[in-house]
Structure formats: C-alpha cells, structure tokens
Protein backbone atom coordinates (compact mmCIF):
# COMPACT_ATOMS: atom_id res chain seq x y z
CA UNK A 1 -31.62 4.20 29.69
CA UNK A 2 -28.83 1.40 28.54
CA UNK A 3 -30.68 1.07 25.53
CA UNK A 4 -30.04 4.81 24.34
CA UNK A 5 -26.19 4.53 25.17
CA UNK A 6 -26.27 1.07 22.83
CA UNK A 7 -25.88 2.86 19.65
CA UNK A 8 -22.95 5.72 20.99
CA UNK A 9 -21.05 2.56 22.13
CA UNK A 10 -21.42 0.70 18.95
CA UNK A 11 -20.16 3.86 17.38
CA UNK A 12 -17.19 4.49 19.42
CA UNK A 13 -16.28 0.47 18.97
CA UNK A 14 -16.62 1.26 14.74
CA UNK A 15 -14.78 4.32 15.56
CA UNK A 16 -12.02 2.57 16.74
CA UNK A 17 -11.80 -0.15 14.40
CA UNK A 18 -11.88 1.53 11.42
CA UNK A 19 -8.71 3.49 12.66
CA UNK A 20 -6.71 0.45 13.87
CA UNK A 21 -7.60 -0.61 10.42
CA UNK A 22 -5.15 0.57 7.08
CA UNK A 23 -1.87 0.43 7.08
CA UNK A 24 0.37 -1.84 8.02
CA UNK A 25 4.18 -1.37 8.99
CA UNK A 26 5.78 -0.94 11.98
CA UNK A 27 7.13 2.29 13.63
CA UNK A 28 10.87 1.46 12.87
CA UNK A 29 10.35 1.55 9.09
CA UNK A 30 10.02 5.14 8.35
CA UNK A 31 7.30 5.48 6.94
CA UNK A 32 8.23 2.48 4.85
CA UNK A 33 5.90 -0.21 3.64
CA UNK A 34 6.63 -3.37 1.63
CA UNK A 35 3.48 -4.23 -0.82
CA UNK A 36 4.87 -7.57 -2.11
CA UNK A 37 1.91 -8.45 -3.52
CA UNK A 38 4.27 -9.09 -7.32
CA UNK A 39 7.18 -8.89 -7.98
CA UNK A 40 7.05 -5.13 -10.18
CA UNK A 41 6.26 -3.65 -6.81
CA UNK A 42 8.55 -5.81 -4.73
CA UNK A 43 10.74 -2.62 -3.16
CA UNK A 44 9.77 0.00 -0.49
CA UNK A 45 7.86 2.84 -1.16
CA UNK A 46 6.95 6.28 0.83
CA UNK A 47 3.42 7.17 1.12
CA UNK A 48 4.49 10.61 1.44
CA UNK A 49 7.63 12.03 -0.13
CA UNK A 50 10.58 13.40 2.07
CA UNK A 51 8.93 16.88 2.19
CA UNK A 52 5.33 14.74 4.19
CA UNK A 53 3.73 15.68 0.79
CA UNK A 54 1.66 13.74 -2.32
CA UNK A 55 3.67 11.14 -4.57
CA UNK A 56 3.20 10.58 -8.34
CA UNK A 57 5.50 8.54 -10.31
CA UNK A 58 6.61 9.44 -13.96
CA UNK A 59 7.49 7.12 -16.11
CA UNK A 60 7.39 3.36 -15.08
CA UNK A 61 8.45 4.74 -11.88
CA UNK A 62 12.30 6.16 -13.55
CA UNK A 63 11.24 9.07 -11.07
CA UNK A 64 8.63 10.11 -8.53
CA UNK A 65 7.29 13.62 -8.22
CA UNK A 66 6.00 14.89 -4.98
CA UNK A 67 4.42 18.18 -4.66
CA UNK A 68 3.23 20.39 -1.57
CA UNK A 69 0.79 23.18 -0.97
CA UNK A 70 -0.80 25.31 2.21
CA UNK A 71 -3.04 27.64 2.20
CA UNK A 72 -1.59 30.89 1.16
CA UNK A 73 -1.58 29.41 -2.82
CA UNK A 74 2.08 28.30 -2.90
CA UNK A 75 2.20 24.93 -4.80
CA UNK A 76 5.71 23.21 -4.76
CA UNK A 77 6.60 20.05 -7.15
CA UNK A 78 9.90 17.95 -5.99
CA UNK A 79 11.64 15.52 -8.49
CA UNK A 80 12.71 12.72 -6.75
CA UNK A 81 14.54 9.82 -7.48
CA UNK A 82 12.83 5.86 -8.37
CA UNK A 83 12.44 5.13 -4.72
CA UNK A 84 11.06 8.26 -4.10
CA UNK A 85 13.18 9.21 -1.35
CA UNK A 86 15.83 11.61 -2.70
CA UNK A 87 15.42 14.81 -4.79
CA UNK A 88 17.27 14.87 -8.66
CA UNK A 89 17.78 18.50 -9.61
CA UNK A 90 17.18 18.68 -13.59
CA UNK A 91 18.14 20.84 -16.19
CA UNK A 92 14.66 22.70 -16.88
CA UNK A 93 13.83 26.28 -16.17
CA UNK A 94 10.30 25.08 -15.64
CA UNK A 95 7.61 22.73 -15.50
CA UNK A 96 4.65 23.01 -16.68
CA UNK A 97 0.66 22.15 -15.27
CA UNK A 98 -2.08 21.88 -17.20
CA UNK A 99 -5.44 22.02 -16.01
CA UNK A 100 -8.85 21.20 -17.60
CA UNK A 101 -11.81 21.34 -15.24
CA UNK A 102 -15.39 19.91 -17.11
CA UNK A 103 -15.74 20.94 -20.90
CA UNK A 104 -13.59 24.16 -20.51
CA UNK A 105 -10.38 25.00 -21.95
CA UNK A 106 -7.19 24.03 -20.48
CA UNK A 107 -5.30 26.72 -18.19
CA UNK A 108 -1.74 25.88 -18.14
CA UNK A 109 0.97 26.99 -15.24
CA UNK A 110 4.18 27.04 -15.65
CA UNK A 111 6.46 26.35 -12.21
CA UNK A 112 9.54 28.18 -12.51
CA UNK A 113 12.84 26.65 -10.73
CA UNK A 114 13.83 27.53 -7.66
CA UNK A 115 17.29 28.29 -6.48
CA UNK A 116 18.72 26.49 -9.77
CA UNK A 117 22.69 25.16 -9.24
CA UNK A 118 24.74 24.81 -12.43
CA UNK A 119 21.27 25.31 -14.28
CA UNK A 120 20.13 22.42 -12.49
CA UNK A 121 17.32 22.51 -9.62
CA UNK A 122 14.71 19.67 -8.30
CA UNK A 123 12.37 21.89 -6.63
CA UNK A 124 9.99 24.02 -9.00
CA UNK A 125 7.19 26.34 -7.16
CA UNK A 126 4.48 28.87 -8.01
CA UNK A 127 2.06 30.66 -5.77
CA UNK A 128 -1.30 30.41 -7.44
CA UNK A 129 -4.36 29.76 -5.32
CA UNK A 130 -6.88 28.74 -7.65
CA UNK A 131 -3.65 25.63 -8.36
CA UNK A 132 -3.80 25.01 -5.34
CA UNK A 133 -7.51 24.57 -4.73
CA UNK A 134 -7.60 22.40 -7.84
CA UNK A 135 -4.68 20.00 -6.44
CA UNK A 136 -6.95 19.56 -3.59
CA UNK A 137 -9.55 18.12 -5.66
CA UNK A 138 -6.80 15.62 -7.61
CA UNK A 139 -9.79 12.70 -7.00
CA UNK A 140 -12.73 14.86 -8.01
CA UNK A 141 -14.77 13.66 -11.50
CA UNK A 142 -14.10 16.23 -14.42
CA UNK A 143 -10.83 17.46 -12.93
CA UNK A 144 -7.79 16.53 -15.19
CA UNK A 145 -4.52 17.74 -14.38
CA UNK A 146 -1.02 17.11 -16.33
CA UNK A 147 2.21 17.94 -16.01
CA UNK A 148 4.90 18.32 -18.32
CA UNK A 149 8.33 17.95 -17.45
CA UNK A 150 11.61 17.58 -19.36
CA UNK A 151 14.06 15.25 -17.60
CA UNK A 152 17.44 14.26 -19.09
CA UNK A 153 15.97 14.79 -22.39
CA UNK A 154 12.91 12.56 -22.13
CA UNK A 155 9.32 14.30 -21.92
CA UNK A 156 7.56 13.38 -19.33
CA UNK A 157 3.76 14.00 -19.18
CA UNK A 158 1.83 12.55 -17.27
CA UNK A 159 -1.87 12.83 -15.38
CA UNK A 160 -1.52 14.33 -11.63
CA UNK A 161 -2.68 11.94 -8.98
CA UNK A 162 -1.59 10.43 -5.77
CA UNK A 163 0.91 7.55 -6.09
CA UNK A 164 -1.41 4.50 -4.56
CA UNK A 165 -0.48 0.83 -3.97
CA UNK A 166 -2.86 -1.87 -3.13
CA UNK A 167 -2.45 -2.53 0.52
C-alpha cells in the first residue's frame, strides 16, 4: 500500500519545487528585480507593467510598451517610459498592429487614442476579439505581430512579444 502513495508523494515534492523555483526578489521590491548579469541590463525592471500587464520594449529600451486584454476583446497598449514604470502620452491619433498568421496576408488594426490631452495620450485601445485571441498566442510558431508607433517623431516598429530577461 506505501508503494502506491510513493509516486503521489514524489509528485507533490516536484510540485513544490518547481514553484519555489523562478524568480528571485524579495517582497519589498515591488515587483522589482535586478538581472545584473552585464552591465546593459544593470537597472530594475518590471515583469509586468504598472497596469499587471505584458512588457515590450521599443527601441533599445528609449520606451517600453505594455498592453492588456480580458475576455470581452478589448486590447489596451500603454507607452511607458525606459524603466517601464510610468506612462508618456504621445502625439499620435493611433497606433497601429499588424498581424500575419502562417502564409496569409497581413490584417492590420489600428488602436485609436483614448482620452487624448493637448493631442497627446499614452493609452491607445480597441475592442477586437480575434486581437485579442492572437495576443494570447504572442509565443506560438507562424504568429507574427508588429506594431507601429510614431513617438516624438521617430517610427517605431517593432515585433510584439513579452519583454524577457535571463534570470
């Protein structure tokens, strides 16, 4: 009878490890984590942007993008400053999305601004759920998603994927 309980205890044990296992930073930092490993990288970073969604950096990392979704199809992108931490409202009506999936032709989206200031806004949204869906799949083979944004007069365009560090 112990011999059948062996292999849910070895699970459990695996179980356990694996999540102790990742990330490492303490719960004062806020989310924070130091990679260190060079000196290009030497400066905190978010792994989620201040709205808990994905990062992406543009550029050699002059800004980072974050972007949101949820279920109902509303897909938000954020422009946020180097550090990723606070938002920079640009001069753009839109951004723009392109999306090729396999051998078909590209379907673009353009994300209006919302709530623009002085013509200015950082937050640009859409409600599209067959976006959304795709952003889900941002790590699938034969997905390729760009966007195209306009910042301070510099064109920005750049592949859609989740900002990632060695840890």
């Amino acid at each position: 009878m112990k011999m059948k309980s062996a292999p849910l205890i070895v699970g459990f044990v695996a179980l356990l490890a694996f999540c102790l296992a990742g990330c490492t930073k303490s719960a004062n930092d806020g989310g924070m984590a130091k990679t260190g490993e060079n000196e290009a990288h030497d400066h905190d970073h978010a792994h989620h942007g201040p709205h808990h969604g994905h990062l992406m950096e543009l550029g050699e990392e002059e800004y980072h993008v974050e972007w949101t979704h949820d279920e109902s199809g509303k897909v938000t992108f954020y422009i946020l400053d180097s550090e990723a931490k606070k938002e920079v409202p640009i001069a753009a009506d839109k951004i723009v999305i392109d999306v090729k999936i396999g051998d078909n032709e590209p379907q673009t989206y353009d994300l209006p601004a919302v709530n623009p200031t002085d013509g200015k806004s950082a937050t640009f949204e859409i409600k599209d759920k067959q976006l959304e869906s795709v952003l889900e799949q941002t790590k699938s083979p034969g997905i390729v998603l760009t966007l195209h944004a306009n910042i301070n007069g510099k064109q920005f365009d750049a592949p859609i994927k989740e900002h990632e560090h060695g840890h």
